[in-house]
PDB file of N, CA and C in Angstrom:
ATOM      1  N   UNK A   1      41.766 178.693  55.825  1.00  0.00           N
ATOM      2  CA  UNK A   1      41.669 177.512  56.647  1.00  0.00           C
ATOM      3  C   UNK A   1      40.510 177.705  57.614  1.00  0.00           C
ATOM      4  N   UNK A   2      39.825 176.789  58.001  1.00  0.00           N
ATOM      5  CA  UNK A   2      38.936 176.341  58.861  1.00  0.00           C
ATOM      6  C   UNK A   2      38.663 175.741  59.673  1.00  0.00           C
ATOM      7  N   UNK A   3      38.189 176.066  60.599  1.00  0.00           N
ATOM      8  CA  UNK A   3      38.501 174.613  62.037  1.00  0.00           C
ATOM      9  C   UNK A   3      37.277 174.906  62.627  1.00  0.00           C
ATOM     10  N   UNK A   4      36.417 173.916  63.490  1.00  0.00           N
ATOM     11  CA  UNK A   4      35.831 173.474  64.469  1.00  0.00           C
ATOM     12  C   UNK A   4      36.930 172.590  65.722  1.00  0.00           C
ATOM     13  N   UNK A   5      36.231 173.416  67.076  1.00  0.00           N
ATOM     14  CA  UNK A   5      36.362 172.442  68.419  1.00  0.00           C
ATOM     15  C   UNK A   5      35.290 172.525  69.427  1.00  0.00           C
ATOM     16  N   UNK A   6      35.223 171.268  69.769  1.00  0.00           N
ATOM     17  CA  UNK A   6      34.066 171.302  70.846  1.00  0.00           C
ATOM     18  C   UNK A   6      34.949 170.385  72.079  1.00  0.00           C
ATOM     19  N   UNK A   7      34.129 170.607  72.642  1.00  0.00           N
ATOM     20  CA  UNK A   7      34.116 169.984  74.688  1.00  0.00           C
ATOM     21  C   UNK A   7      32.744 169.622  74.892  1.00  0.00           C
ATOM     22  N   UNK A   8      32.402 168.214  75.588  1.00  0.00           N
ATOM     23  CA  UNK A   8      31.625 168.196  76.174  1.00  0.00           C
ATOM     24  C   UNK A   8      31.987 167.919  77.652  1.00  0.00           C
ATOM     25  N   UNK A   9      31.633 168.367  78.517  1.00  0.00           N
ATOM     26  CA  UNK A   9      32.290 168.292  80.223  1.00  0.00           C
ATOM     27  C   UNK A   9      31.423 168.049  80.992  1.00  0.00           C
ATOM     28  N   UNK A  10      31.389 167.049  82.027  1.00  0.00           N
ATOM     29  CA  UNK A  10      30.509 166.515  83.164  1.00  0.00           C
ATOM     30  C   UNK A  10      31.259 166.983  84.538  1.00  0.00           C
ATOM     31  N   UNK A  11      30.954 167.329  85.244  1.00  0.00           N
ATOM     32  CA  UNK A  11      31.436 168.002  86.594  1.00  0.00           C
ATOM     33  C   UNK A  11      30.993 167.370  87.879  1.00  0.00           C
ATOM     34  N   UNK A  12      32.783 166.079  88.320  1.00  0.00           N
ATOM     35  CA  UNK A  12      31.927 164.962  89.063  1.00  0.00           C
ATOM     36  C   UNK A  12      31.579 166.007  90.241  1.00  0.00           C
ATOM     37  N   UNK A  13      32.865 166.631  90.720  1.00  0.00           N
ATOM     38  CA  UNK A  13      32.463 167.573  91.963  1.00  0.00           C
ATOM     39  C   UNK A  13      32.804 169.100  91.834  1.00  0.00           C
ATOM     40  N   UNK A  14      32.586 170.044  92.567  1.00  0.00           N
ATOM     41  CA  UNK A  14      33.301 171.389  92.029  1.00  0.00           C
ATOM     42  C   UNK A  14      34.846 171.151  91.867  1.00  0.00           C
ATOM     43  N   UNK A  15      35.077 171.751  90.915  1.00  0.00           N
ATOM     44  CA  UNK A  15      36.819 171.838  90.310  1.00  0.00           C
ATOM     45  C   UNK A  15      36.862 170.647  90.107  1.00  0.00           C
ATOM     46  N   UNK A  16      36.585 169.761  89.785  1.00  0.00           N
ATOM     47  CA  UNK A  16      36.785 168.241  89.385  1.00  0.00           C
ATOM     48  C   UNK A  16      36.117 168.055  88.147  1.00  0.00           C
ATOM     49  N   UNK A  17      36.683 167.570  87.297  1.00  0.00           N
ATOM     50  CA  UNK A  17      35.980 167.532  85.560  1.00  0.00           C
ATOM     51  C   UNK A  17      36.415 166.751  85.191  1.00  0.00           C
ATOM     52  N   UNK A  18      35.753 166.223  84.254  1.00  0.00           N
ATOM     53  CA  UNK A  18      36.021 165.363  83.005  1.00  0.00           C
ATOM     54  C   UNK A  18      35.535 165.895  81.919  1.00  0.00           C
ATOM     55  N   UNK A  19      36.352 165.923  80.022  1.00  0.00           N
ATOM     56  CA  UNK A  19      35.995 166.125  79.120  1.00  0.00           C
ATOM     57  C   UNK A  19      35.700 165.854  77.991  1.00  0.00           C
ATOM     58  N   UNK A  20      35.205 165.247  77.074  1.00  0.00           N
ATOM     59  CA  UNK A  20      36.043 164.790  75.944  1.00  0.00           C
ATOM     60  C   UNK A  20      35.722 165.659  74.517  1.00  0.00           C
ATOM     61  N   UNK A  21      36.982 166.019  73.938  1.00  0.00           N
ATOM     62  CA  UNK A  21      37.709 166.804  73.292  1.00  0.00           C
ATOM     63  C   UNK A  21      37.435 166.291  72.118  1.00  0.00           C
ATOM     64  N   UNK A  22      37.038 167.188  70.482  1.00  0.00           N
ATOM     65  CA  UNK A  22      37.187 166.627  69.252  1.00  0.00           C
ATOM     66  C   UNK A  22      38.139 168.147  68.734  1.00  0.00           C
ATOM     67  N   UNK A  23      38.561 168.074  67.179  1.00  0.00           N
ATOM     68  CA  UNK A  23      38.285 169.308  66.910  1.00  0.00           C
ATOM     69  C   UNK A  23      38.592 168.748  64.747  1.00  0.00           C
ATOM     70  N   UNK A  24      38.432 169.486  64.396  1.00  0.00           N
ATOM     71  CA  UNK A  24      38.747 169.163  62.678  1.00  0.00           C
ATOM     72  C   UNK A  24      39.094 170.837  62.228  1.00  0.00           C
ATOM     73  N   UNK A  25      39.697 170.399  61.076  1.00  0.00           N
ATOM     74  CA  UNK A  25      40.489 171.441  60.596  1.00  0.00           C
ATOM     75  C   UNK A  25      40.767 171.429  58.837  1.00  0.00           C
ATOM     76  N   UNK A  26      40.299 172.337  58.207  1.00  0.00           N
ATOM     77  CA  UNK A  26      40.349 172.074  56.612  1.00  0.00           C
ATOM     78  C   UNK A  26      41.027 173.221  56.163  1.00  0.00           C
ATOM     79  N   UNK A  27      41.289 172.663  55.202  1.00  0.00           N
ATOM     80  CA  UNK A  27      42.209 173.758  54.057  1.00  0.00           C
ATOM     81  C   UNK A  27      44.066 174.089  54.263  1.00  0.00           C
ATOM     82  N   UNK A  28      44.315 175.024  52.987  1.00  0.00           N
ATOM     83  CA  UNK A  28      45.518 175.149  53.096  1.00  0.00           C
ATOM     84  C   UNK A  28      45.816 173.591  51.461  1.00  0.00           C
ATOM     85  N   UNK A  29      46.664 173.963  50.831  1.00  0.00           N
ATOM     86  CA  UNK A  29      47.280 173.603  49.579  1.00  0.00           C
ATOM     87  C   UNK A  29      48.821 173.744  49.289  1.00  0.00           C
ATOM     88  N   UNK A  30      49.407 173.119  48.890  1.00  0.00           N
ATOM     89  CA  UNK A  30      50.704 174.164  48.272  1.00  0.00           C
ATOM     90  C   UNK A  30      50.615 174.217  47.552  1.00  0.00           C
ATOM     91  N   UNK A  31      51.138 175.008  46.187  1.00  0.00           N
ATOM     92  CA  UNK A  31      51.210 175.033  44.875  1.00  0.00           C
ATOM     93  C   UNK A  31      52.714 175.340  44.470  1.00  0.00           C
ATOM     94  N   UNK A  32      53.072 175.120  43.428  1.00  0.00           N
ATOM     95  CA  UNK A  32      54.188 175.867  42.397  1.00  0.00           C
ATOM     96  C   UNK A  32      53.982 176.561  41.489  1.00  0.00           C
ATOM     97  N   UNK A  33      54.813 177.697  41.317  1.00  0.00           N
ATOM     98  CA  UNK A  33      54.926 178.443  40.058  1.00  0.00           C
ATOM     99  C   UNK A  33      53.203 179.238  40.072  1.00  0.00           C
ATOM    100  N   UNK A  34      52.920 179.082  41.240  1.00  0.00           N
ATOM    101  CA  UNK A  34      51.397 180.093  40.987  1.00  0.00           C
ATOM    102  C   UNK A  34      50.505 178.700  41.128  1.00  0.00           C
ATOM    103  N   UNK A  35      50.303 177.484  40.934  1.00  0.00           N
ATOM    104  CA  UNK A  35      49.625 176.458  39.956  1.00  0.00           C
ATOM    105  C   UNK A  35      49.631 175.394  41.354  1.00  0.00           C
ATOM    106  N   UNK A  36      48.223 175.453  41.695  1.00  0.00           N
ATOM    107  CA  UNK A  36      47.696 174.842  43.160  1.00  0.00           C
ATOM    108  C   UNK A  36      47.715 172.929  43.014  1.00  0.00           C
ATOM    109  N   UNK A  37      48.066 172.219  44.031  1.00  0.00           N
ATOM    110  CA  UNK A  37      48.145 171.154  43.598  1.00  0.00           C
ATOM    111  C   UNK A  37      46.827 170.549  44.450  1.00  0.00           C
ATOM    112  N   UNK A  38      46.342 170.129  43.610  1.00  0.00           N
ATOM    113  CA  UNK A  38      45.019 169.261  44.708  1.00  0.00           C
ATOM    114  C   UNK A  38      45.262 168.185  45.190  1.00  0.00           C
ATOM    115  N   UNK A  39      45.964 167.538  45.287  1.00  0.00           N
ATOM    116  CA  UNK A  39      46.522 166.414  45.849  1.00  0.00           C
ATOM    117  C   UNK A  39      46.897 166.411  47.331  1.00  0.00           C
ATOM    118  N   UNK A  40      47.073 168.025  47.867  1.00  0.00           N
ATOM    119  CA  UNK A  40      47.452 168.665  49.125  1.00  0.00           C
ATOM    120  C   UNK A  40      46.618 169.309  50.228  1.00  0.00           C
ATOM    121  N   UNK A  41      45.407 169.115  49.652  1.00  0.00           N
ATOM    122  CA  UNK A  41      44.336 169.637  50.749  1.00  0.00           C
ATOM    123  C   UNK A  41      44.407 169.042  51.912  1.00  0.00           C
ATOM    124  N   UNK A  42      44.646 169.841  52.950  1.00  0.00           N
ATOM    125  CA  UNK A  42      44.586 169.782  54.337  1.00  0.00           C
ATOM    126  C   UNK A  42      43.353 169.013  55.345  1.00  0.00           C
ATOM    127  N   UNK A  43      43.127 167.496  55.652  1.00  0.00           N
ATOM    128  CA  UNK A  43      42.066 167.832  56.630  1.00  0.00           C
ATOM    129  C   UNK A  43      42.254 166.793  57.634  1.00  0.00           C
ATOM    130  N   UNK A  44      42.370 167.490  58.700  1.00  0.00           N
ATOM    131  CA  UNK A  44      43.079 166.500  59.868  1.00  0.00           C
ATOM    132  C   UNK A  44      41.788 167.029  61.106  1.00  0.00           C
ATOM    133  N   UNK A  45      41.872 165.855  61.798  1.00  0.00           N
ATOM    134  CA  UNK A  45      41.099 165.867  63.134  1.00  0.00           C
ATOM    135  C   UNK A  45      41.541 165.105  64.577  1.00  0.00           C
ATOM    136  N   UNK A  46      41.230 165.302  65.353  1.00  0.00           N
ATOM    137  CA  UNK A  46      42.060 164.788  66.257  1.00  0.00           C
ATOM    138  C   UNK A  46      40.589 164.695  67.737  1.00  0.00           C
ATOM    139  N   UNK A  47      40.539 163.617  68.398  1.00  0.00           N
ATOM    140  CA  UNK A  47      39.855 163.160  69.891  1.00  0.00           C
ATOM    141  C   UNK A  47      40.366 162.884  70.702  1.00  0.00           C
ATOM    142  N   UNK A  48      40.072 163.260  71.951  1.00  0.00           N
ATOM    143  CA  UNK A  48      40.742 163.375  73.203  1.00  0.00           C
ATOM    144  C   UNK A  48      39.959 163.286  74.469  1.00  0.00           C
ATOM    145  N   UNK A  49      40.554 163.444  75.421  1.00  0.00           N
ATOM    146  CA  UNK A  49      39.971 163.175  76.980  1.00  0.00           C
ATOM    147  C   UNK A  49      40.635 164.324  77.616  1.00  0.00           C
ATOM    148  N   UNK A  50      40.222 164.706  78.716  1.00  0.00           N
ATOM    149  CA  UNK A  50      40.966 165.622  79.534  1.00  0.00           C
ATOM    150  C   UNK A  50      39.989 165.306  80.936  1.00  0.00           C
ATOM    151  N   UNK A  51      41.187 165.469  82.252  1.00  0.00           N
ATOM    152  CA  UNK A  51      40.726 165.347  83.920  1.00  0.00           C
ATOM    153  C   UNK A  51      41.217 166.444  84.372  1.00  0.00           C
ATOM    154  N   UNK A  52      40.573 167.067  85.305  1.00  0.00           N
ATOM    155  CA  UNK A  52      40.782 168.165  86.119  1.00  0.00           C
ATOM    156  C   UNK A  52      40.693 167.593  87.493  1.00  0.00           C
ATOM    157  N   UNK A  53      41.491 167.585  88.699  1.00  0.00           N
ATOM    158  CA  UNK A  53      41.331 166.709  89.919  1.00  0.00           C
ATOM    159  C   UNK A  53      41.945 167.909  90.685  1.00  0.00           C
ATOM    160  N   UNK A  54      41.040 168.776  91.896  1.00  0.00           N
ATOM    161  CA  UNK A  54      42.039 169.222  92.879  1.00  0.00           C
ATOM    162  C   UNK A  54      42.461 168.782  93.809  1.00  0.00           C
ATOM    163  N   UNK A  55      43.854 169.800  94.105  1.00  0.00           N
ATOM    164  CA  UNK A  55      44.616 169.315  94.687  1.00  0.00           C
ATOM    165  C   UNK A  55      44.716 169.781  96.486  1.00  0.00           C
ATOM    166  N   UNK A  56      44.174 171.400  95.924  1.00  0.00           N
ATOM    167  CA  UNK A  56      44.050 172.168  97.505  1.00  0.00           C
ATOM    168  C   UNK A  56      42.980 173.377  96.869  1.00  0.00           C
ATOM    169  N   UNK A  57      43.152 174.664  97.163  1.00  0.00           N
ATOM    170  CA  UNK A  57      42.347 175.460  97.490  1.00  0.00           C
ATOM    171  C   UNK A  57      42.628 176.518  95.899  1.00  0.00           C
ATOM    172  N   UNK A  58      43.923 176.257  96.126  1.00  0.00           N
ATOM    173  CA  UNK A  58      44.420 177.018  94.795  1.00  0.00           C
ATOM    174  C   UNK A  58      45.130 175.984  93.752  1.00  0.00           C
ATOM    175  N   UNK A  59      45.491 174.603  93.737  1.00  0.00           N
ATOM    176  CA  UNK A  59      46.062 173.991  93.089  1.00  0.00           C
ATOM    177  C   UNK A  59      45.136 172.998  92.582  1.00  0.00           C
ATOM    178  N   UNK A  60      45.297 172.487  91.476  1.00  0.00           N
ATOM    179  CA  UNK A  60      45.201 171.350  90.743  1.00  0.00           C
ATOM    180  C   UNK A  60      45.790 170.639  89.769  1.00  0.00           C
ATOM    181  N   UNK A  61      45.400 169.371  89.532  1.00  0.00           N
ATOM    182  CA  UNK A  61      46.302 168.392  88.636  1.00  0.00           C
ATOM    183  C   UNK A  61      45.245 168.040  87.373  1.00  0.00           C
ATOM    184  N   UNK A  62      45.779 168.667  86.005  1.00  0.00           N
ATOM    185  CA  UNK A  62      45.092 168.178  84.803  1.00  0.00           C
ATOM    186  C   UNK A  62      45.746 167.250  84.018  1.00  0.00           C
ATOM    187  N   UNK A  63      45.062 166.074  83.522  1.00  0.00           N
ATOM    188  CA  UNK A  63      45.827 165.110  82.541  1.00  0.00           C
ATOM    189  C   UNK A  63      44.874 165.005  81.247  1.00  0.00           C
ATOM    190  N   UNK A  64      45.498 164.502  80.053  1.00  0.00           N
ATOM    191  CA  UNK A  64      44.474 165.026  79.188  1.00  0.00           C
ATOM    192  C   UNK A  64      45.527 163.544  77.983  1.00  0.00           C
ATOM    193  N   UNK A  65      44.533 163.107  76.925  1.00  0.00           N
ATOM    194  CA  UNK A  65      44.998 162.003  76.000  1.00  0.00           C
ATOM    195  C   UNK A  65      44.207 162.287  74.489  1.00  0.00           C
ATOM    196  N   UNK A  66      45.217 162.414  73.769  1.00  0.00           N
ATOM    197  CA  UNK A  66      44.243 162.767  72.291  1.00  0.00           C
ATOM    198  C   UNK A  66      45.838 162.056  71.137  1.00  0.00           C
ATOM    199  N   UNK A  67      44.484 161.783  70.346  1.00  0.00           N
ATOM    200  CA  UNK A  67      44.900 161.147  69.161  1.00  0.00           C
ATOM    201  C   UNK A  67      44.495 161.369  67.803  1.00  0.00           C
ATOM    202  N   UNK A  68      45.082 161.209  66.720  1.00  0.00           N
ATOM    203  CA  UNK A  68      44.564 161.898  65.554  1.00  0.00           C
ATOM    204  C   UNK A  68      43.441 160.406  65.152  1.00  0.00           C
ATOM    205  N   UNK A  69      42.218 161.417  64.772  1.00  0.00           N
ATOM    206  CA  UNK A  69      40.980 160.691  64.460  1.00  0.00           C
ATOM    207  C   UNK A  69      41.084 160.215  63.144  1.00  0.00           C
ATOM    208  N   UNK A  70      41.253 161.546  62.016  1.00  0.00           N
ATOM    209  CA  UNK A  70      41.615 161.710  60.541  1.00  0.00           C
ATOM    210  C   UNK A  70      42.444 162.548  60.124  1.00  0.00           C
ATOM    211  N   UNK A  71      43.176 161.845  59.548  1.00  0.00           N
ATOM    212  CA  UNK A  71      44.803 162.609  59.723  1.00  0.00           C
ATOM    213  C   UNK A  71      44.953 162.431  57.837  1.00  0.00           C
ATOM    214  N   UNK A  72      44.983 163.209  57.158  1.00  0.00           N
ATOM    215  CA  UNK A  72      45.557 162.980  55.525  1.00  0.00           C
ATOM    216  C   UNK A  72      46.823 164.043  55.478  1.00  0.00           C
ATOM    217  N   UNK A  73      47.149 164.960  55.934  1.00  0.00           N
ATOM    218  CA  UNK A  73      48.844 165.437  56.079  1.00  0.00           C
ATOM    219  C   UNK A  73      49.226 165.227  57.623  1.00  0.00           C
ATOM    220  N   UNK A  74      50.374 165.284  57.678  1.00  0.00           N
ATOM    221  CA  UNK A  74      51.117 165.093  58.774  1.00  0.00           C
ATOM    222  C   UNK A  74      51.315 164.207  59.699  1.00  0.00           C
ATOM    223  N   UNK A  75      51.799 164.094  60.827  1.00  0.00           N
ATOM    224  CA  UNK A  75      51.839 163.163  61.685  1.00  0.00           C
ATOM    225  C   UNK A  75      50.984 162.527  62.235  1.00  0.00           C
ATOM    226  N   UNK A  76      50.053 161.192  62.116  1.00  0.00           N
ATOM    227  CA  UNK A  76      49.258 160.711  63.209  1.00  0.00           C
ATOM    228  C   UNK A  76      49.688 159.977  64.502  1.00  0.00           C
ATOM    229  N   UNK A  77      49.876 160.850  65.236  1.00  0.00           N
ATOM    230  CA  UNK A  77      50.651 160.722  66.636  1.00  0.00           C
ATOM    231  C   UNK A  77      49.498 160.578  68.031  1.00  0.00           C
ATOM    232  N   UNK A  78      50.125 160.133  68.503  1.00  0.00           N
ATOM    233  CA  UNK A  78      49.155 160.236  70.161  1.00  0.00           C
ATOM    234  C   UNK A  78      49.749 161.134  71.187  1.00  0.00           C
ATOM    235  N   UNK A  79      49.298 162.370  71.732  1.00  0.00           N
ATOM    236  CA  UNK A  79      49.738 162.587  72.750  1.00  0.00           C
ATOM    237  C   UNK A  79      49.220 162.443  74.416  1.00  0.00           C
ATOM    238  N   UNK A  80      50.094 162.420  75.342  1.00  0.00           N
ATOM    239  CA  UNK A  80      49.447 162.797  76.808  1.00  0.00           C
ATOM    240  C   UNK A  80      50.194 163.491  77.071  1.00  0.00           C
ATOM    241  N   UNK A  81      49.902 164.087  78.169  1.00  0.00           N
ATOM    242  CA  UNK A  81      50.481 165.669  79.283  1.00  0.00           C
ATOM    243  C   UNK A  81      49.748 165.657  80.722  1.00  0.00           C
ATOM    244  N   UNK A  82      50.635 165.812  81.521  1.00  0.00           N
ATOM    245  CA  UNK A  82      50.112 166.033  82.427  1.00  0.00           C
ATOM    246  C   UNK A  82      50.466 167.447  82.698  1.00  0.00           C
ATOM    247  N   UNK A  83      49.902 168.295  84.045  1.00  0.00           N
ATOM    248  CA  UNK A  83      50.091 169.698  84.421  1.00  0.00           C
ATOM    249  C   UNK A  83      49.681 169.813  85.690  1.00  0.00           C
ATOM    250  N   UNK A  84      50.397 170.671  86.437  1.00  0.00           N
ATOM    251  CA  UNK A  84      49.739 171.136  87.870  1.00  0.00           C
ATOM    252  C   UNK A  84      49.607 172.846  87.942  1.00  0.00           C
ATOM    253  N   UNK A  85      48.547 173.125  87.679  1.00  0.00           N
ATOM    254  CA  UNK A  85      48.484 174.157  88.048  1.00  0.00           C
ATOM    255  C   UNK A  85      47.696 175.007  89.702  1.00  0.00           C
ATOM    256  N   UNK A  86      48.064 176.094  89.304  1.00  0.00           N
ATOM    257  CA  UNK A  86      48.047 177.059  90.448  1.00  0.00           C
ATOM    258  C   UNK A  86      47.490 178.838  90.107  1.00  0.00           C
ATOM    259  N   UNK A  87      46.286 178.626  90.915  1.00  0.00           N
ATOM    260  CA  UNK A  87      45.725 179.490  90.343  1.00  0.00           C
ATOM    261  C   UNK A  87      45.700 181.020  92.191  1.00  0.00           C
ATOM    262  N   UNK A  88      46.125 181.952  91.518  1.00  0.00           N
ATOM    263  CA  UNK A  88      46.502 183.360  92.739  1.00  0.00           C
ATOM    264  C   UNK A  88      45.067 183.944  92.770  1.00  0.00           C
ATOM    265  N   UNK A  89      43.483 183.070  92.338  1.00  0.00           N
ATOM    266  CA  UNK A  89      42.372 184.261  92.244  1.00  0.00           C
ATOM    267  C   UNK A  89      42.014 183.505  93.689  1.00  0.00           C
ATOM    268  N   UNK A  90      40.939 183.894  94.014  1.00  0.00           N
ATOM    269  CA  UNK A  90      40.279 183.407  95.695  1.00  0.00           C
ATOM    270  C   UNK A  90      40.444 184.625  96.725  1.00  0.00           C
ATOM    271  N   UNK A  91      39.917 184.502  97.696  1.00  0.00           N
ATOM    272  CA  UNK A  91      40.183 185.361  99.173  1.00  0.00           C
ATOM    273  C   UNK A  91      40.967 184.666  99.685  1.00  0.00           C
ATOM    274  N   UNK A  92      42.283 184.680 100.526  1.00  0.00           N
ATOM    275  CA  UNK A  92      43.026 184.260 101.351  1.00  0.00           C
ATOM    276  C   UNK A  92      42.739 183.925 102.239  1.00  0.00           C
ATOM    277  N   UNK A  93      42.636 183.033 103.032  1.00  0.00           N
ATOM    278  CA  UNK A  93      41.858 182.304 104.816  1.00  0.00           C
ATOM    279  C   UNK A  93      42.302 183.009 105.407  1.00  0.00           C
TER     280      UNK A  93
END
């Protein structure tokens, strides 16, 4: 199997981002009895967005939206998520 992902990201202010997200993915088959079926080749891709917004010194809020671009197995679904993270690197005030 094989995959590509890229990001391209613009940085409105420090720790503040915007992204937008691709990625594609090939291969993988099933077969029976040894005997590969081509009908099953794998190739799905999926585009997206992602925000980075802080919140304080050590915190921030990421939200992010992706959807399947080209989807031939599995689910073509949409997801979002949000997250707050918290990051312990920095000097302490």
């Amino acid at each position: 199997m094989g995959s590509f992902e890229g990001h391209f990201s613009y940085d409105v202010k420090p720790r503040y981002w915007i992204s937008l997200d691709a990625n594609f993915w090939y291969g993988g088959r099933t077969s029976l009895n040894g005997v590969q079926s081509p009908n099953t080749l794998q190739k799905n891709s999926r585009i997206g967005v992602t925000a980075s917004v802080p919140l304080s010194k050590h915190q921030s809020l990421k939200a992010s939206y992706s959807r399947g671009d080209y989807v031939t197995f599995g689910g073509n679904f949409q997801n979002v998520s949000v997250a707050w993270q918290y990051s312990w690197l920095g000097r302490p005030n």
